[in-house]
C-alpha atoms as a PDB file:
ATOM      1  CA  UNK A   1     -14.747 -50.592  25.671  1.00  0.00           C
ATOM      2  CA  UNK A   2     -12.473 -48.727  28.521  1.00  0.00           C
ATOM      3  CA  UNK A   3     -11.249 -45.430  27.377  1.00  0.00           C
ATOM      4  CA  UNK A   4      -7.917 -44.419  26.829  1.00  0.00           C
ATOM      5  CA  UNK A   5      -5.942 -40.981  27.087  1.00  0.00           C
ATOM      6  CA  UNK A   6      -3.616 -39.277  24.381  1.00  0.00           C
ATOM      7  CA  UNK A   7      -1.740 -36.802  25.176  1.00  0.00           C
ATOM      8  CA  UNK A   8      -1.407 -34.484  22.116  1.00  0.00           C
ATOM      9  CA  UNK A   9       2.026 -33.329  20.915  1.00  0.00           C
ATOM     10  CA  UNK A  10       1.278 -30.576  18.578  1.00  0.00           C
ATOM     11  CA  UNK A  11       2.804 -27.044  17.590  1.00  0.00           C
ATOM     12  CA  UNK A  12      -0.168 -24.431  17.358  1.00  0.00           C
ATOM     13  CA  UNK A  13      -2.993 -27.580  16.275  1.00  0.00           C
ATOM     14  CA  UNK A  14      -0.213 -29.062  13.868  1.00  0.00           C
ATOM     15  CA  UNK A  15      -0.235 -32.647  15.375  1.00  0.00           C
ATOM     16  CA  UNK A  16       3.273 -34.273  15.102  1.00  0.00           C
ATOM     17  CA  UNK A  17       3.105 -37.657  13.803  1.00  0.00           C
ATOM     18  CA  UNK A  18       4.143 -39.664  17.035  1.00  0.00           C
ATOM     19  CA  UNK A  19       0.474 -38.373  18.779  1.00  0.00           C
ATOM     20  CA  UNK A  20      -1.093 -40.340  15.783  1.00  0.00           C
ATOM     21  CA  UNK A  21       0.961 -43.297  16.255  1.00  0.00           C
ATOM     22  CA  UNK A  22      -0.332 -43.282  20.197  1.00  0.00           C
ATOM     23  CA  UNK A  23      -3.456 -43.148  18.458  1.00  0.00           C
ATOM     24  CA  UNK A  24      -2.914 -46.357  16.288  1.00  0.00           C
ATOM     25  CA  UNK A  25      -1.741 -48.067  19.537  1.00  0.00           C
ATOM     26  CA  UNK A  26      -4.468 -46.820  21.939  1.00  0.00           C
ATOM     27  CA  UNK A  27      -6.745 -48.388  19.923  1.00  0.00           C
ATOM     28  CA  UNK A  28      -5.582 -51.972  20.436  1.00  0.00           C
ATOM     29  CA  UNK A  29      -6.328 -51.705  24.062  1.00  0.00           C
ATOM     30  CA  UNK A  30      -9.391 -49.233  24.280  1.00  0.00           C
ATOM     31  CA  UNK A  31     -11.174 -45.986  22.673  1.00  0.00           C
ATOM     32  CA  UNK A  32      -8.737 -42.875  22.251  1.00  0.00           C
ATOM     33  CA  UNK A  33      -9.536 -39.704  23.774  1.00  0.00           C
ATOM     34  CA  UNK A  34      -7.178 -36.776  22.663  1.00  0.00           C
ATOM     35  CA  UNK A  35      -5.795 -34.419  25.254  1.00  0.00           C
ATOM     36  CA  UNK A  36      -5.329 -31.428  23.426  1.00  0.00           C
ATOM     37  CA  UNK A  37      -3.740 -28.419  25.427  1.00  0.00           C
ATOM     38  CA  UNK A  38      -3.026 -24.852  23.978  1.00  0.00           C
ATOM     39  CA  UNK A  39      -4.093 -23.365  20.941  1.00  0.00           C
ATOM     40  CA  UNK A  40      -5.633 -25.045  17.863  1.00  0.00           C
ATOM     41  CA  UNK A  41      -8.064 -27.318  18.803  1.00  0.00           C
ATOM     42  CA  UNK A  42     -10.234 -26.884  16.274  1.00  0.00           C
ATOM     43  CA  UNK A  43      -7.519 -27.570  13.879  1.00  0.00           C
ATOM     44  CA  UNK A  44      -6.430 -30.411  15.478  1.00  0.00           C
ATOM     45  CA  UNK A  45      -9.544 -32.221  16.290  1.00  0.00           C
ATOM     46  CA  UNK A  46     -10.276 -33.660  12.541  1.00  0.00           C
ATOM     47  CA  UNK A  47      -6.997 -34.984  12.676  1.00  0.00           C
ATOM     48  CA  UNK A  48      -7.068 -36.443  15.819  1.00  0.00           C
ATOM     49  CA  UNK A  49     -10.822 -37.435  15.018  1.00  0.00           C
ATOM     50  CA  UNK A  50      -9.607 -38.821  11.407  1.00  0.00           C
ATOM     51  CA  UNK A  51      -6.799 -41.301  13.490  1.00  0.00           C
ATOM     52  CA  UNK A  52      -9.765 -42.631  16.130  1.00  0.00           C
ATOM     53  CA  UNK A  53      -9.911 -40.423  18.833  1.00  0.00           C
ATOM     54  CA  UNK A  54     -13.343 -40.819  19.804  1.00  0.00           C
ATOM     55  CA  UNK A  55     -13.213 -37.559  22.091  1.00  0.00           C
ATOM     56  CA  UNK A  56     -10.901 -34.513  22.034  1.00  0.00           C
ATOM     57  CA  UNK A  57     -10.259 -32.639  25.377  1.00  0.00           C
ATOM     58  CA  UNK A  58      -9.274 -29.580  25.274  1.00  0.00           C
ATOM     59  CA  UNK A  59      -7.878 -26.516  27.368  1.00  0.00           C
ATOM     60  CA  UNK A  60      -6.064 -23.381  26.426  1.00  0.00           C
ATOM     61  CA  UNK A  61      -4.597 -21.583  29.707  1.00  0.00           C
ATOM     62  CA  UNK A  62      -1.310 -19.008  29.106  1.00  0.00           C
ATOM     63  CA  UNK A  63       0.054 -21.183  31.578  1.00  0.00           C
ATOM     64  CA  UNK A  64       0.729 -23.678  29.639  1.00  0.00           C
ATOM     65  CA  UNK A  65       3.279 -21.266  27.969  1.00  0.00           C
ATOM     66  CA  UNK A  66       4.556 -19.291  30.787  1.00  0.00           C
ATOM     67  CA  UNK A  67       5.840 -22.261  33.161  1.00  0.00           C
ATOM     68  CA  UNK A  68       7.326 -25.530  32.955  1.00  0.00           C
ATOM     69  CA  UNK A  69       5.314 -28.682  32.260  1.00  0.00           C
ATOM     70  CA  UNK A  70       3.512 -29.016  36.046  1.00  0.00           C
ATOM     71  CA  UNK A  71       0.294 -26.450  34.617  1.00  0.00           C
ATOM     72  CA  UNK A  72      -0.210 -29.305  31.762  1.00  0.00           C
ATOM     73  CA  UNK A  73       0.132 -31.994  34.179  1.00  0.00           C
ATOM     74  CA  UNK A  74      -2.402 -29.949  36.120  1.00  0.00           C
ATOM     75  CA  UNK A  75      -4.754 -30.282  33.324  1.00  0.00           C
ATOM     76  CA  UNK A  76      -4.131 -34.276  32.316  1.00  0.00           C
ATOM     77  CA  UNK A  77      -4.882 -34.746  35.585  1.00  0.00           C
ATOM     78  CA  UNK A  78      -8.169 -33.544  35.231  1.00  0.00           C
ATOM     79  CA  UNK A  79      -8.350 -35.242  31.838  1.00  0.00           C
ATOM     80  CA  UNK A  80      -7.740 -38.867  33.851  1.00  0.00           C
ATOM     81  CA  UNK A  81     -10.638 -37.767  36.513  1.00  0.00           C
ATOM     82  CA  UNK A  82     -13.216 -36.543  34.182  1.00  0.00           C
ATOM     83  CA  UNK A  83     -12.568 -40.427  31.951  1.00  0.00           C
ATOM     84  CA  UNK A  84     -11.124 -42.674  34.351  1.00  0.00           C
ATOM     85  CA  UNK A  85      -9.353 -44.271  31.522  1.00  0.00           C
ATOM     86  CA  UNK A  86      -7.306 -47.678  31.385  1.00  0.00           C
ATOM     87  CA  UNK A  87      -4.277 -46.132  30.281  1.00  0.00           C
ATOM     88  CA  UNK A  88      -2.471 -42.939  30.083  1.00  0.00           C
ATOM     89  CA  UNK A  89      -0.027 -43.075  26.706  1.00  0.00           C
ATOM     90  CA  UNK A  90       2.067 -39.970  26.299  1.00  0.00           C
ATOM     91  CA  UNK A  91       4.540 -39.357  23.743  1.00  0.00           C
ATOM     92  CA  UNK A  92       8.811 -40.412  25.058  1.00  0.00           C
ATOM     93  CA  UNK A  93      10.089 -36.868  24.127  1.00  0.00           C
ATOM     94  CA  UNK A  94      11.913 -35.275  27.238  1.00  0.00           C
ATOM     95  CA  UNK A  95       8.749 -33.132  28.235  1.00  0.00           C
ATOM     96  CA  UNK A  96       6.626 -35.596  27.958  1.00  0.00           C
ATOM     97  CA  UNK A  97       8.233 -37.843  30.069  1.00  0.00           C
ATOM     98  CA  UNK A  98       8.471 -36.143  32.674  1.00  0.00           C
ATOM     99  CA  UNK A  99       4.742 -35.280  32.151  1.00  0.00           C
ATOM    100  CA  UNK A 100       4.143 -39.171  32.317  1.00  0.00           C
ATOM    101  CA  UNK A 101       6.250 -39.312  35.584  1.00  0.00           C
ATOM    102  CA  UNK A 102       4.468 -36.269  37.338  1.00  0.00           C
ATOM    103  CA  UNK A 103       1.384 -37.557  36.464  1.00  0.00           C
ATOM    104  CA  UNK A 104       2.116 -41.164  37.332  1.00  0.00           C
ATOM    105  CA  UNK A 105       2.575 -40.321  41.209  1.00  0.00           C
ATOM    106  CA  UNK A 106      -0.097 -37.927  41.643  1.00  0.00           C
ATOM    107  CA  UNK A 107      -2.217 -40.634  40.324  1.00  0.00           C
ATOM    108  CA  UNK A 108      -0.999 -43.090  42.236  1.00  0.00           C
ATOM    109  CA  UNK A 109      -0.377 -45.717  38.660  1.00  0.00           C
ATOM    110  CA  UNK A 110       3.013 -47.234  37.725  1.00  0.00           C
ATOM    111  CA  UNK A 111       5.037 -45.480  34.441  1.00  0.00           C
ATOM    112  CA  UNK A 112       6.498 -47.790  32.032  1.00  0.00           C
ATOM    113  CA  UNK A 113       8.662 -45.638  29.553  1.00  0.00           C
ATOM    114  CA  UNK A 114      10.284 -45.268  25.947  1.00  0.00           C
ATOM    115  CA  UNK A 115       8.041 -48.520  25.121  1.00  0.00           C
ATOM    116  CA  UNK A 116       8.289 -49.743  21.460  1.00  0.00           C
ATOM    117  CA  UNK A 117       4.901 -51.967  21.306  1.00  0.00           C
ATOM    118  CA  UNK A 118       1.767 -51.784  23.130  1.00  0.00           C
ATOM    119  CA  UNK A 119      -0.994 -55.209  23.257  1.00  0.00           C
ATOM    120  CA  UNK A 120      -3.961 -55.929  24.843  1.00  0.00           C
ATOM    121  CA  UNK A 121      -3.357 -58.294  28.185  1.00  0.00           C
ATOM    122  CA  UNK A 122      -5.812 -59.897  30.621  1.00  0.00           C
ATOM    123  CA  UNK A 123      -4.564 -57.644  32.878  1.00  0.00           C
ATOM    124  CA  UNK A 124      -3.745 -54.860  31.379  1.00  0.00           C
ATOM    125  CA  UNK A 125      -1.715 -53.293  28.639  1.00  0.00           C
ATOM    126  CA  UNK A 126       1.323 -54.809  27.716  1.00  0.00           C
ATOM    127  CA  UNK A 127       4.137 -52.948  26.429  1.00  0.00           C
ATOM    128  CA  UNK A 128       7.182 -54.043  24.702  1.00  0.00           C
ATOM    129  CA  UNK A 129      10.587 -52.283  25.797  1.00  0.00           C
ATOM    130  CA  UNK A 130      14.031 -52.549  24.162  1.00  0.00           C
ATOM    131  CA  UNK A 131      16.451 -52.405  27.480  1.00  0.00           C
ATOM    132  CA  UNK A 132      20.152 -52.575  28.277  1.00  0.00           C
ATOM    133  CA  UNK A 133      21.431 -51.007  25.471  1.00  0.00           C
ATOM    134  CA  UNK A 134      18.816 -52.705  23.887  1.00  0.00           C
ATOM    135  CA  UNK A 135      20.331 -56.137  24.094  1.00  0.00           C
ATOM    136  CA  UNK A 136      17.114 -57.264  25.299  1.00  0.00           C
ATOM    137  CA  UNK A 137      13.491 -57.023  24.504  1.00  0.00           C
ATOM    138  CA  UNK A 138      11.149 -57.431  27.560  1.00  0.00           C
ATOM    139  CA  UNK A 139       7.282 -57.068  27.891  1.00  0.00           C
ATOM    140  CA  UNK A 140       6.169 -55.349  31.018  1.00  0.00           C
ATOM    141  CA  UNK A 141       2.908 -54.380  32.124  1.00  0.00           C
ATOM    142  CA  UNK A 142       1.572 -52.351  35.710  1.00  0.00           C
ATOM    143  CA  UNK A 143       0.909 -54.133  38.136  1.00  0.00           C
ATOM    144  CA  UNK A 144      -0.815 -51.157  40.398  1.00  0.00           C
ATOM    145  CA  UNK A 145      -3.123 -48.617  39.309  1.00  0.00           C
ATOM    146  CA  UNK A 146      -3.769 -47.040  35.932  1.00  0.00           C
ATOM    147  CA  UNK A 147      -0.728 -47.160  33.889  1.00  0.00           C
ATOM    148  CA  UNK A 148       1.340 -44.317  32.128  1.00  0.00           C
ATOM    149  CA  UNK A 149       2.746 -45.000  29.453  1.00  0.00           C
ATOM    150  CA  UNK A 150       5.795 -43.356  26.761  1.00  0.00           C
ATOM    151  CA  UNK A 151       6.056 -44.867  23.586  1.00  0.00           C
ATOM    152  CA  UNK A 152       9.167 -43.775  21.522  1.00  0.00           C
ATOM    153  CA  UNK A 153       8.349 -42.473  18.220  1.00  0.00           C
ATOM    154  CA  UNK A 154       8.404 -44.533  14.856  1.00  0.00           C
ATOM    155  CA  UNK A 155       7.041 -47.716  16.896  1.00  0.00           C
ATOM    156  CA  UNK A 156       3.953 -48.083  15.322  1.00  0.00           C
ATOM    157  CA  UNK A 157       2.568 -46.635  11.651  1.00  0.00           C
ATOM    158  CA  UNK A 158      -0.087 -44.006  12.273  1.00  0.00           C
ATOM    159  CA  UNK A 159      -3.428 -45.964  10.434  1.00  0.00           C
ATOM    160  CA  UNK A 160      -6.521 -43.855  10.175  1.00  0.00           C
ATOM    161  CA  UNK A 161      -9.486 -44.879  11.483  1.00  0.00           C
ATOM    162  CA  UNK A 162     -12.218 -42.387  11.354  1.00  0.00           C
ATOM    163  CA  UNK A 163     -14.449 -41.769  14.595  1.00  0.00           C
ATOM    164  CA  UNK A 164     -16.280 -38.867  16.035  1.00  0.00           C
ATOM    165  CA  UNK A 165     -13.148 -36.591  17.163  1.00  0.00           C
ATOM    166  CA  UNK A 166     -16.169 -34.397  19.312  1.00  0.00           C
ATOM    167  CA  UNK A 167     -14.474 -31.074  20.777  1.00  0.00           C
ATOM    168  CA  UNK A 168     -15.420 -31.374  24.672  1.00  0.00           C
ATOM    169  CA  UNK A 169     -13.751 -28.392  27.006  1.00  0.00           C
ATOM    170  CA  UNK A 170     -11.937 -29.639  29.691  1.00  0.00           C
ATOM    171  CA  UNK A 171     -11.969 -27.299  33.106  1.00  0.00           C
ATOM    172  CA  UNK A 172      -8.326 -27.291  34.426  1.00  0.00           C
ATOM    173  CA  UNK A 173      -7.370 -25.409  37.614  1.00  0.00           C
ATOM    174  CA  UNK A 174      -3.980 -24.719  37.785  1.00  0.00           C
ATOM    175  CA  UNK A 175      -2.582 -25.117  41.351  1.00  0.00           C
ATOM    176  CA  UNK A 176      -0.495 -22.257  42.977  1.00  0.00           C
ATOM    177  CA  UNK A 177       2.963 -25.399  43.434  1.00  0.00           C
ATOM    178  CA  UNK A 178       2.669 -25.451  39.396  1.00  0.00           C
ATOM    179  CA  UNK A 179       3.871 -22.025  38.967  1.00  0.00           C
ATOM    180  CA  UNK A 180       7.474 -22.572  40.883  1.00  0.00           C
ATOM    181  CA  UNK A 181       9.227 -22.346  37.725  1.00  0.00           C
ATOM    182  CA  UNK A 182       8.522 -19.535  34.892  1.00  0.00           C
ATOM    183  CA  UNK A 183       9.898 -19.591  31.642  1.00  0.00           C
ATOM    184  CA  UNK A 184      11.593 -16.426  31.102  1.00  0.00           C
ATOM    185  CA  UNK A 185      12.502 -16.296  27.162  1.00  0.00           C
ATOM    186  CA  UNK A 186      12.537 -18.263  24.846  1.00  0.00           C
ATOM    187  CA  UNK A 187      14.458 -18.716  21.406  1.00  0.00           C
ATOM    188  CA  UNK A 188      13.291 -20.415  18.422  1.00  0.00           C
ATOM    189  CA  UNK A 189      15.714 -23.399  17.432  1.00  0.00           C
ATOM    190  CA  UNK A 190      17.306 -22.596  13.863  1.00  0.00           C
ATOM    191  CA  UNK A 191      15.205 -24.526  10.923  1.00  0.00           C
ATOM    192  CA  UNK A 192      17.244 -26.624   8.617  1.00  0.00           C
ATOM    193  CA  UNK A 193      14.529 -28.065   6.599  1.00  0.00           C
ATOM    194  CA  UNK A 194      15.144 -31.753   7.719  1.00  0.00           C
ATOM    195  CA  UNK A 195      12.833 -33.535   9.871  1.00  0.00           C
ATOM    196  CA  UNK A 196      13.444 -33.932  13.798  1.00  0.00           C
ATOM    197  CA  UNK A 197      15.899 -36.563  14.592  1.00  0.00           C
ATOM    198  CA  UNK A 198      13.769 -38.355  17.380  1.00  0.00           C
ATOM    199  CA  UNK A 199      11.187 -38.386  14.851  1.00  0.00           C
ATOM    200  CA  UNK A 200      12.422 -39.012  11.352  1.00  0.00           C
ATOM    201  CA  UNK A 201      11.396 -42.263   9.379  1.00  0.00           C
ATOM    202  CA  UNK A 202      15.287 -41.805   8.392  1.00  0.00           C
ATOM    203  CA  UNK A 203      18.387 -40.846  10.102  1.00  0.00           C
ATOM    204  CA  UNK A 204      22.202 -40.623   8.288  1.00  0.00           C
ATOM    205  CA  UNK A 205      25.486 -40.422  10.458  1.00  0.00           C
ATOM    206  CA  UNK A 206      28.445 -39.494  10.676  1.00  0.00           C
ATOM    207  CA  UNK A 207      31.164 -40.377  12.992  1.00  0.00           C
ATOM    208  CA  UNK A 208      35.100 -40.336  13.455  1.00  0.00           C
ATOM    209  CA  UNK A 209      35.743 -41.538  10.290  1.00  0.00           C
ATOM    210  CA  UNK A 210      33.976 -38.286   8.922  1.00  0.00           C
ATOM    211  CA  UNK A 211      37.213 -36.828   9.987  1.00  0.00           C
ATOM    212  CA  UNK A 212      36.329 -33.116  10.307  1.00  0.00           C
ATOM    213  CA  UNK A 213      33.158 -30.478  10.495  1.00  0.00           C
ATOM    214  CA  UNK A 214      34.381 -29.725   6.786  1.00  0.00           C
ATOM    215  CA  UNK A 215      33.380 -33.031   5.399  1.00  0.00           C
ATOM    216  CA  UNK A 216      30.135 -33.516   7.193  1.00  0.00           C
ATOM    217  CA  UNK A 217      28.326 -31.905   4.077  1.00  0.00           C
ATOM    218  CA  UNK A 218      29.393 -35.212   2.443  1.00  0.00           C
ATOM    219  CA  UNK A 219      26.487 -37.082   5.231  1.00  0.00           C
ATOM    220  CA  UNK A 220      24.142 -33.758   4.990  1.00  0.00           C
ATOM    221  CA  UNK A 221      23.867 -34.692   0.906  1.00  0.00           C
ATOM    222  CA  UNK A 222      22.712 -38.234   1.974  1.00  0.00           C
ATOM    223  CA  UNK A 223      20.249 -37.308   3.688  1.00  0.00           C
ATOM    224  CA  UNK A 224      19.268 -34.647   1.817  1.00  0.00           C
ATOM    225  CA  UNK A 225      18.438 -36.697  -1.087  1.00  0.00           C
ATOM    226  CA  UNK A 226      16.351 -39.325   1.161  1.00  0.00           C
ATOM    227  CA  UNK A 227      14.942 -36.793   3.010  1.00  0.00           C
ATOM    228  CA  UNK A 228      16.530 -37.785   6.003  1.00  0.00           C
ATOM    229  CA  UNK A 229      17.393 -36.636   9.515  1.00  0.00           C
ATOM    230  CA  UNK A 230      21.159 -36.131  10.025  1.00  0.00           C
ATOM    231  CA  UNK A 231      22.860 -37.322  13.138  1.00  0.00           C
ATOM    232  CA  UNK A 232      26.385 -37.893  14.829  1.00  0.00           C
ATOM    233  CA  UNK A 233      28.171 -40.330  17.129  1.00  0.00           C
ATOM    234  CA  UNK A 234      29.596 -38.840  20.634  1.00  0.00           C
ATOM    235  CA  UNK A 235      33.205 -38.937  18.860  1.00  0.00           C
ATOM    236  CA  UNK A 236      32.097 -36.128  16.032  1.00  0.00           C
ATOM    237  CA  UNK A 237      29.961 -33.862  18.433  1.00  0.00           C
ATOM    238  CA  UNK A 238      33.026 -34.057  21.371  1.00  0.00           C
ATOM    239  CA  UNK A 239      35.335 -32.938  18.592  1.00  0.00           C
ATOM    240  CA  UNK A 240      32.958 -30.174  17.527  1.00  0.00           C
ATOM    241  CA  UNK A 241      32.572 -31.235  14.190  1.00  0.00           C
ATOM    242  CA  UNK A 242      28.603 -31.568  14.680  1.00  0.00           C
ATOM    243  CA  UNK A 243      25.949 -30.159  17.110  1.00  0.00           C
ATOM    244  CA  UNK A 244      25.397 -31.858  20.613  1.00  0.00           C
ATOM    245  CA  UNK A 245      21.799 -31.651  19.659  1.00  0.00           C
ATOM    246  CA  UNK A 246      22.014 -34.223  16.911  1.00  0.00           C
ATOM    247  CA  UNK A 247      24.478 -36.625  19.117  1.00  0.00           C
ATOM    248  CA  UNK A 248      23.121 -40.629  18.624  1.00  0.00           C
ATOM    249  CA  UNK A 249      23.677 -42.857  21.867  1.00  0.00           C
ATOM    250  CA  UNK A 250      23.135 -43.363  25.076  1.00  0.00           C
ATOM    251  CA  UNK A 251      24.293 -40.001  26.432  1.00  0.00           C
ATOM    252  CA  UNK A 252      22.660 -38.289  23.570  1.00  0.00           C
ATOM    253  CA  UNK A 253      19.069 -38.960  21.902  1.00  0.00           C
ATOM    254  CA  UNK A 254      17.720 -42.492  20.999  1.00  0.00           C
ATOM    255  CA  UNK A 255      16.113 -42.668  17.552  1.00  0.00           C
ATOM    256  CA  UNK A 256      14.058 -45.408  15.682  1.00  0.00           C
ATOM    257  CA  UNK A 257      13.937 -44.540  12.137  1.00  0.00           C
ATOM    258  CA  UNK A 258      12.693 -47.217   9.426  1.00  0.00           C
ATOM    259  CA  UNK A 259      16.111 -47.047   8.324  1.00  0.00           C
ATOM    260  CA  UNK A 260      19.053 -45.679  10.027  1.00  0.00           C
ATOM    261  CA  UNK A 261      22.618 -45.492   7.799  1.00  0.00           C
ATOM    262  CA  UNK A 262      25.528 -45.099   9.755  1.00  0.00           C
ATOM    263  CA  UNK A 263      29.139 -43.702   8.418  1.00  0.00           C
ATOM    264  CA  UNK A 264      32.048 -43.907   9.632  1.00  0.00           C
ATOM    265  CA  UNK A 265      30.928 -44.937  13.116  1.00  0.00           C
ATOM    266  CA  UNK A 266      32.787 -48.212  14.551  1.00  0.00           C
ATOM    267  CA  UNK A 267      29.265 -49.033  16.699  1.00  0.00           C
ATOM    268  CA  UNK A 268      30.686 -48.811  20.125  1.00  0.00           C
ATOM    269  CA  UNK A 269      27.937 -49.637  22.832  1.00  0.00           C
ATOM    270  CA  UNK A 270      27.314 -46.238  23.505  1.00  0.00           C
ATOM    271  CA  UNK A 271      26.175 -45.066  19.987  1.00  0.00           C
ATOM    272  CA  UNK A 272      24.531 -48.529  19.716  1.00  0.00           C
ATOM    273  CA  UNK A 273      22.155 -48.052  22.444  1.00  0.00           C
ATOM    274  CA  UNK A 274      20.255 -44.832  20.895  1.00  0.00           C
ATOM    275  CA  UNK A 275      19.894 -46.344  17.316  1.00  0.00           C
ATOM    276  CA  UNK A 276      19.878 -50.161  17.837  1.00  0.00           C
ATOM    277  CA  UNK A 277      16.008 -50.271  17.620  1.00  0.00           C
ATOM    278  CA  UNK A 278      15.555 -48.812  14.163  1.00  0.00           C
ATOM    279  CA  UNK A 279      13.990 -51.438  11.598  1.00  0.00           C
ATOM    280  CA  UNK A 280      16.740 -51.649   8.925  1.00  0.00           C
ATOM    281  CA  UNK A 281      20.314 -50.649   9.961  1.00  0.00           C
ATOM    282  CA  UNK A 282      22.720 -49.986   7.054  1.00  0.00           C
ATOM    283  CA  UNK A 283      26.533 -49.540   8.035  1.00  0.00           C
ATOM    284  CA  UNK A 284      29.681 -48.134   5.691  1.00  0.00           C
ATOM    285  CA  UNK A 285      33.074 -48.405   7.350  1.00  0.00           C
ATOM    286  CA  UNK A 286      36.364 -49.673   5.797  1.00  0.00           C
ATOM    287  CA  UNK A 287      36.936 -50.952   8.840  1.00  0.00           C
ATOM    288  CA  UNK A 288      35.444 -54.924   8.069  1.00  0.00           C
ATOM    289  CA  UNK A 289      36.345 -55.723  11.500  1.00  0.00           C
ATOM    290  CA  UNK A 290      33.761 -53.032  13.084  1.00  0.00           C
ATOM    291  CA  UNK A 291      31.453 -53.758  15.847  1.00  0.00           C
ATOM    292  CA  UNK A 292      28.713 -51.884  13.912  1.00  0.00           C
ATOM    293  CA  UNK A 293      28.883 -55.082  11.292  1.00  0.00           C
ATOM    294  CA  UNK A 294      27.631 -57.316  13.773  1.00  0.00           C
ATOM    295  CA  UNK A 295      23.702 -55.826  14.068  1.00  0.00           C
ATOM    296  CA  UNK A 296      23.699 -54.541  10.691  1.00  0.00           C
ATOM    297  CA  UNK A 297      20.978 -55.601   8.101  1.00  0.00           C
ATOM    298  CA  UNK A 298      23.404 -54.186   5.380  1.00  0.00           C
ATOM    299  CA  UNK A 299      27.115 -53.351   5.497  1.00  0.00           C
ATOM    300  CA  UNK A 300      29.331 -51.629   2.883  1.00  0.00           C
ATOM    301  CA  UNK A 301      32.974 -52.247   3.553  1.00  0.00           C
ATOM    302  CA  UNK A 302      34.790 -49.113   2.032  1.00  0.00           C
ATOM    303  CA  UNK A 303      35.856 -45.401   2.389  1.00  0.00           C
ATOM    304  CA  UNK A 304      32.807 -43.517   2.667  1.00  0.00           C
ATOM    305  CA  UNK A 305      33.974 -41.070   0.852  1.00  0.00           C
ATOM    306  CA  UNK A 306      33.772 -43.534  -2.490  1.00  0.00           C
ATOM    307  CA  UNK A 307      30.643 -44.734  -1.030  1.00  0.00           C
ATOM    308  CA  UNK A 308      28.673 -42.034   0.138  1.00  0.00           C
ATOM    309  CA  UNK A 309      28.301 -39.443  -2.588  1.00  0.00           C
ATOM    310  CA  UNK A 310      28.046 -42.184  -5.017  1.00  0.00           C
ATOM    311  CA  UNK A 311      24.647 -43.872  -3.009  1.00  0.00           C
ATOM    312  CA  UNK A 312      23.457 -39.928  -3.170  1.00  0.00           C
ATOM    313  CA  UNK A 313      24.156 -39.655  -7.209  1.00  0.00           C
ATOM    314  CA  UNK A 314      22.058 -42.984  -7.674  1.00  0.00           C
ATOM    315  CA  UNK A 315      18.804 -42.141  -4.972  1.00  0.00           C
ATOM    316  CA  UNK A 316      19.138 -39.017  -7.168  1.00  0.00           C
ATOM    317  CA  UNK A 317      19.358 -40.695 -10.310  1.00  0.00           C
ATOM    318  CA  UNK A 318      16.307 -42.866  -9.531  1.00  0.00           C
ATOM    319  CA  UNK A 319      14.315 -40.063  -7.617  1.00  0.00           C
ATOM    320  CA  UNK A 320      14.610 -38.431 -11.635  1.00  0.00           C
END
C-alpha cells in the first residue's frame, strides 16, 4: 500500500488532535508516515504510532524556531523524497497552509485546501470541500502530480489504530533562501483555559445582540459549562466588545465544531461562511425572522438573556 505523509502539528511532542485526525484519514487512502519536526519526538511517536503512523520522521534543527515556515518546508521536502508518498495531508491552520502551498510548487503537485473529507479514488485521493460560503459541497481531486492536501480540523474523529510508530531521523538541509525572514521575539498568547477556537469540538457566540463587552460573560458561562470555545461575529469584535482573534466568518477564522451555538447573531453571509460546516448548529435570537433560522438544526426564539444563563443552570444541573 502507497505511503502517505503527516505533517505533525504538535507543541514540544504534545500532538494536537487535528494531526490524529490526518491520521484517521490518511489511512483510507494509504499507510501514514508522521513528519515530526522540533523537539519531542520521542514523546510524540507512541502517539502518532498508537493512531497508525507506520513511520515517524523526524528532525530537530533551531531553525525551525528562528525563521518563518520555509526551514520546515525545507525538511518535508526531504520527507516527500526519502517516501515518495501518494499524498501530502497537512493540517488547514494558517502555517500550515502555507506550508502545503510552498511545498506544493517546489514539488511540482496540485494543493487542494481546507478539505472536510478525504476517500480513496481510482485516481487518486478525493477530497470533499465546502465552497462559496459553503453553499456548496464539491469533491475534487489532483489531476497532476502528488497532491497536498489541508484538511480543516474536526472533519474526521481521530480512531486509533495501533502500528509500528518506528522513530527514523530524517537529514534536512536547510537552504541559505529559507533564512530571508527571522523571527525576532516572540510573545506567548494569554491562556484562558478554553480550547482553541479552530479546534474545539464546541464553539458559543456572541454577536450584536450581546449588546456590549460587559455582557459577554453571559456567552463565556455557556461555554464554560460545556467546555466550549467562545467566539464572536464581525459586528461584536468591530465594536470592541470581543477580541479580533476569536472573530467567526469569512474575514475572520472558519470553525467546525460538533456543535456550534450561536447568540444573538442574525447569520449574515459573512459569519455564515466560517461556521456553516459544523455538524449541529443551534441558534437563539428573538429575532424569528433571522437568516441564521434558515440552516439551523435547532432554534430558540427569545432574548438570550432569558435563554442563555438558564441552558448554563441546566448543563450544570445535569453535569451534577
Amino acid at each position: 500500500m502507497a505511503e502517505v505523509l503527516v505533517y505533525v502539528d504538535h507543541v514540544d511532542g504534545a500532538v494536537r488532535k487535528p494531526t490524529l485526525e490526518l491520521l484517521t484519514l490518511a489511512r483510507r487512502i494509504g499507510e501514514p508516515v508522521a513528519v515530526h519536526l522540533g523537539p519531542g519526538a520521542e514523546q510524540a511517536a507512541a502517539v502518532l504510532g498508537e493512531h497508525g503512523a507506520v513511520k515517524v520522521l523526524t528532525a530537530d534543527a533551531p531553525e525551525f524556531a528562528e525563521y518563518l515556515v520555509a526551514p520546515k518546508v525545507d525538511a518535508l521536502q526531504a520527507a516527500y523524497e526519502a517516501v515518495s508518498p501518494a499524498a501530502v495531508l497537512v493540517p488547514s491552520s494558517a502555517e500550515g497552509k502555507e506550508i502545503a502551498a510552498r511545498l506544493a510548487i517546489r514539488i511540482g503537485g496540485g494543493i487542494i485546501t481546507d478539505a472536510v473529507d478525504l476517500e480513496a479514488g481510482a485516481e487518486g485521493p478525493v477530497a470533499t470541500q465546502s465552497v462559496f460560503a459553503a453553499s456548496f459541497t464539491t469533491k475534487s481531486r489532483v489531476s497532476k502530480g502528488t497532491p497536498v492536501i489541508t484538511v480543516k480540523p474536526n472533519s474526521a474523529a481521530p480512531e486509533a489504530a495501533p502500528a509500528a510508530g518506528t522513530v527514523e531521523q530524517l537529514a534536512v538541509t536547510i537552504g541559505e533562501k529559507s533564512k530571508g525572514t527571522k523571527v525576532v521575539s516572540r510573545t506567548p498568547r494569554e491562556s484562558t483555559g478554553r480550547p482553541e477556537l479552530t479546534e474545539a469540538a464546541i464553539v458559543v457566540s456572541g454577536g450584536r445582540g450581546v449588546g456590549g463587552a460587559e455582557n459577554f460573560p453571559v456567552i463565556e458561562a455557556l461555554a464554560d459549562s460545556l467546555g466550549a470555545a467562545v467566539g464572536a461575529s464581525r459586528a461584536a469584535v468591530d465594536a470592541g466588545w470581543y477580541p479580533h482573534t476569536h472573530q467567526v466568518g469569512q474575514t475572520g477564522k472558519s470553525v467546525s465544531p460538533q456543535l456550534y451555538i450561536a447568540a444573538g447573531i442574525s447569520g449574515a453571509i459573512q459569519h455564515r461562511a466560517g461556521m456553516q460546516t459544523s455538524k449541529t448548529i443551534v441558534a437563539i435570537n428573538k429575532d424569528a425572522e433571522a437568516p441564521i433560522f434558515e440552516l439551523v438544526d435547532y432554534g430558540v426564539v427569545g432574548d438570550l438573556f432569558d435563554v442563555v444563563p438558564q441552558l448554563t443552570e441546566e448543563i450544570k444541573t445535569r453535569k451534577g
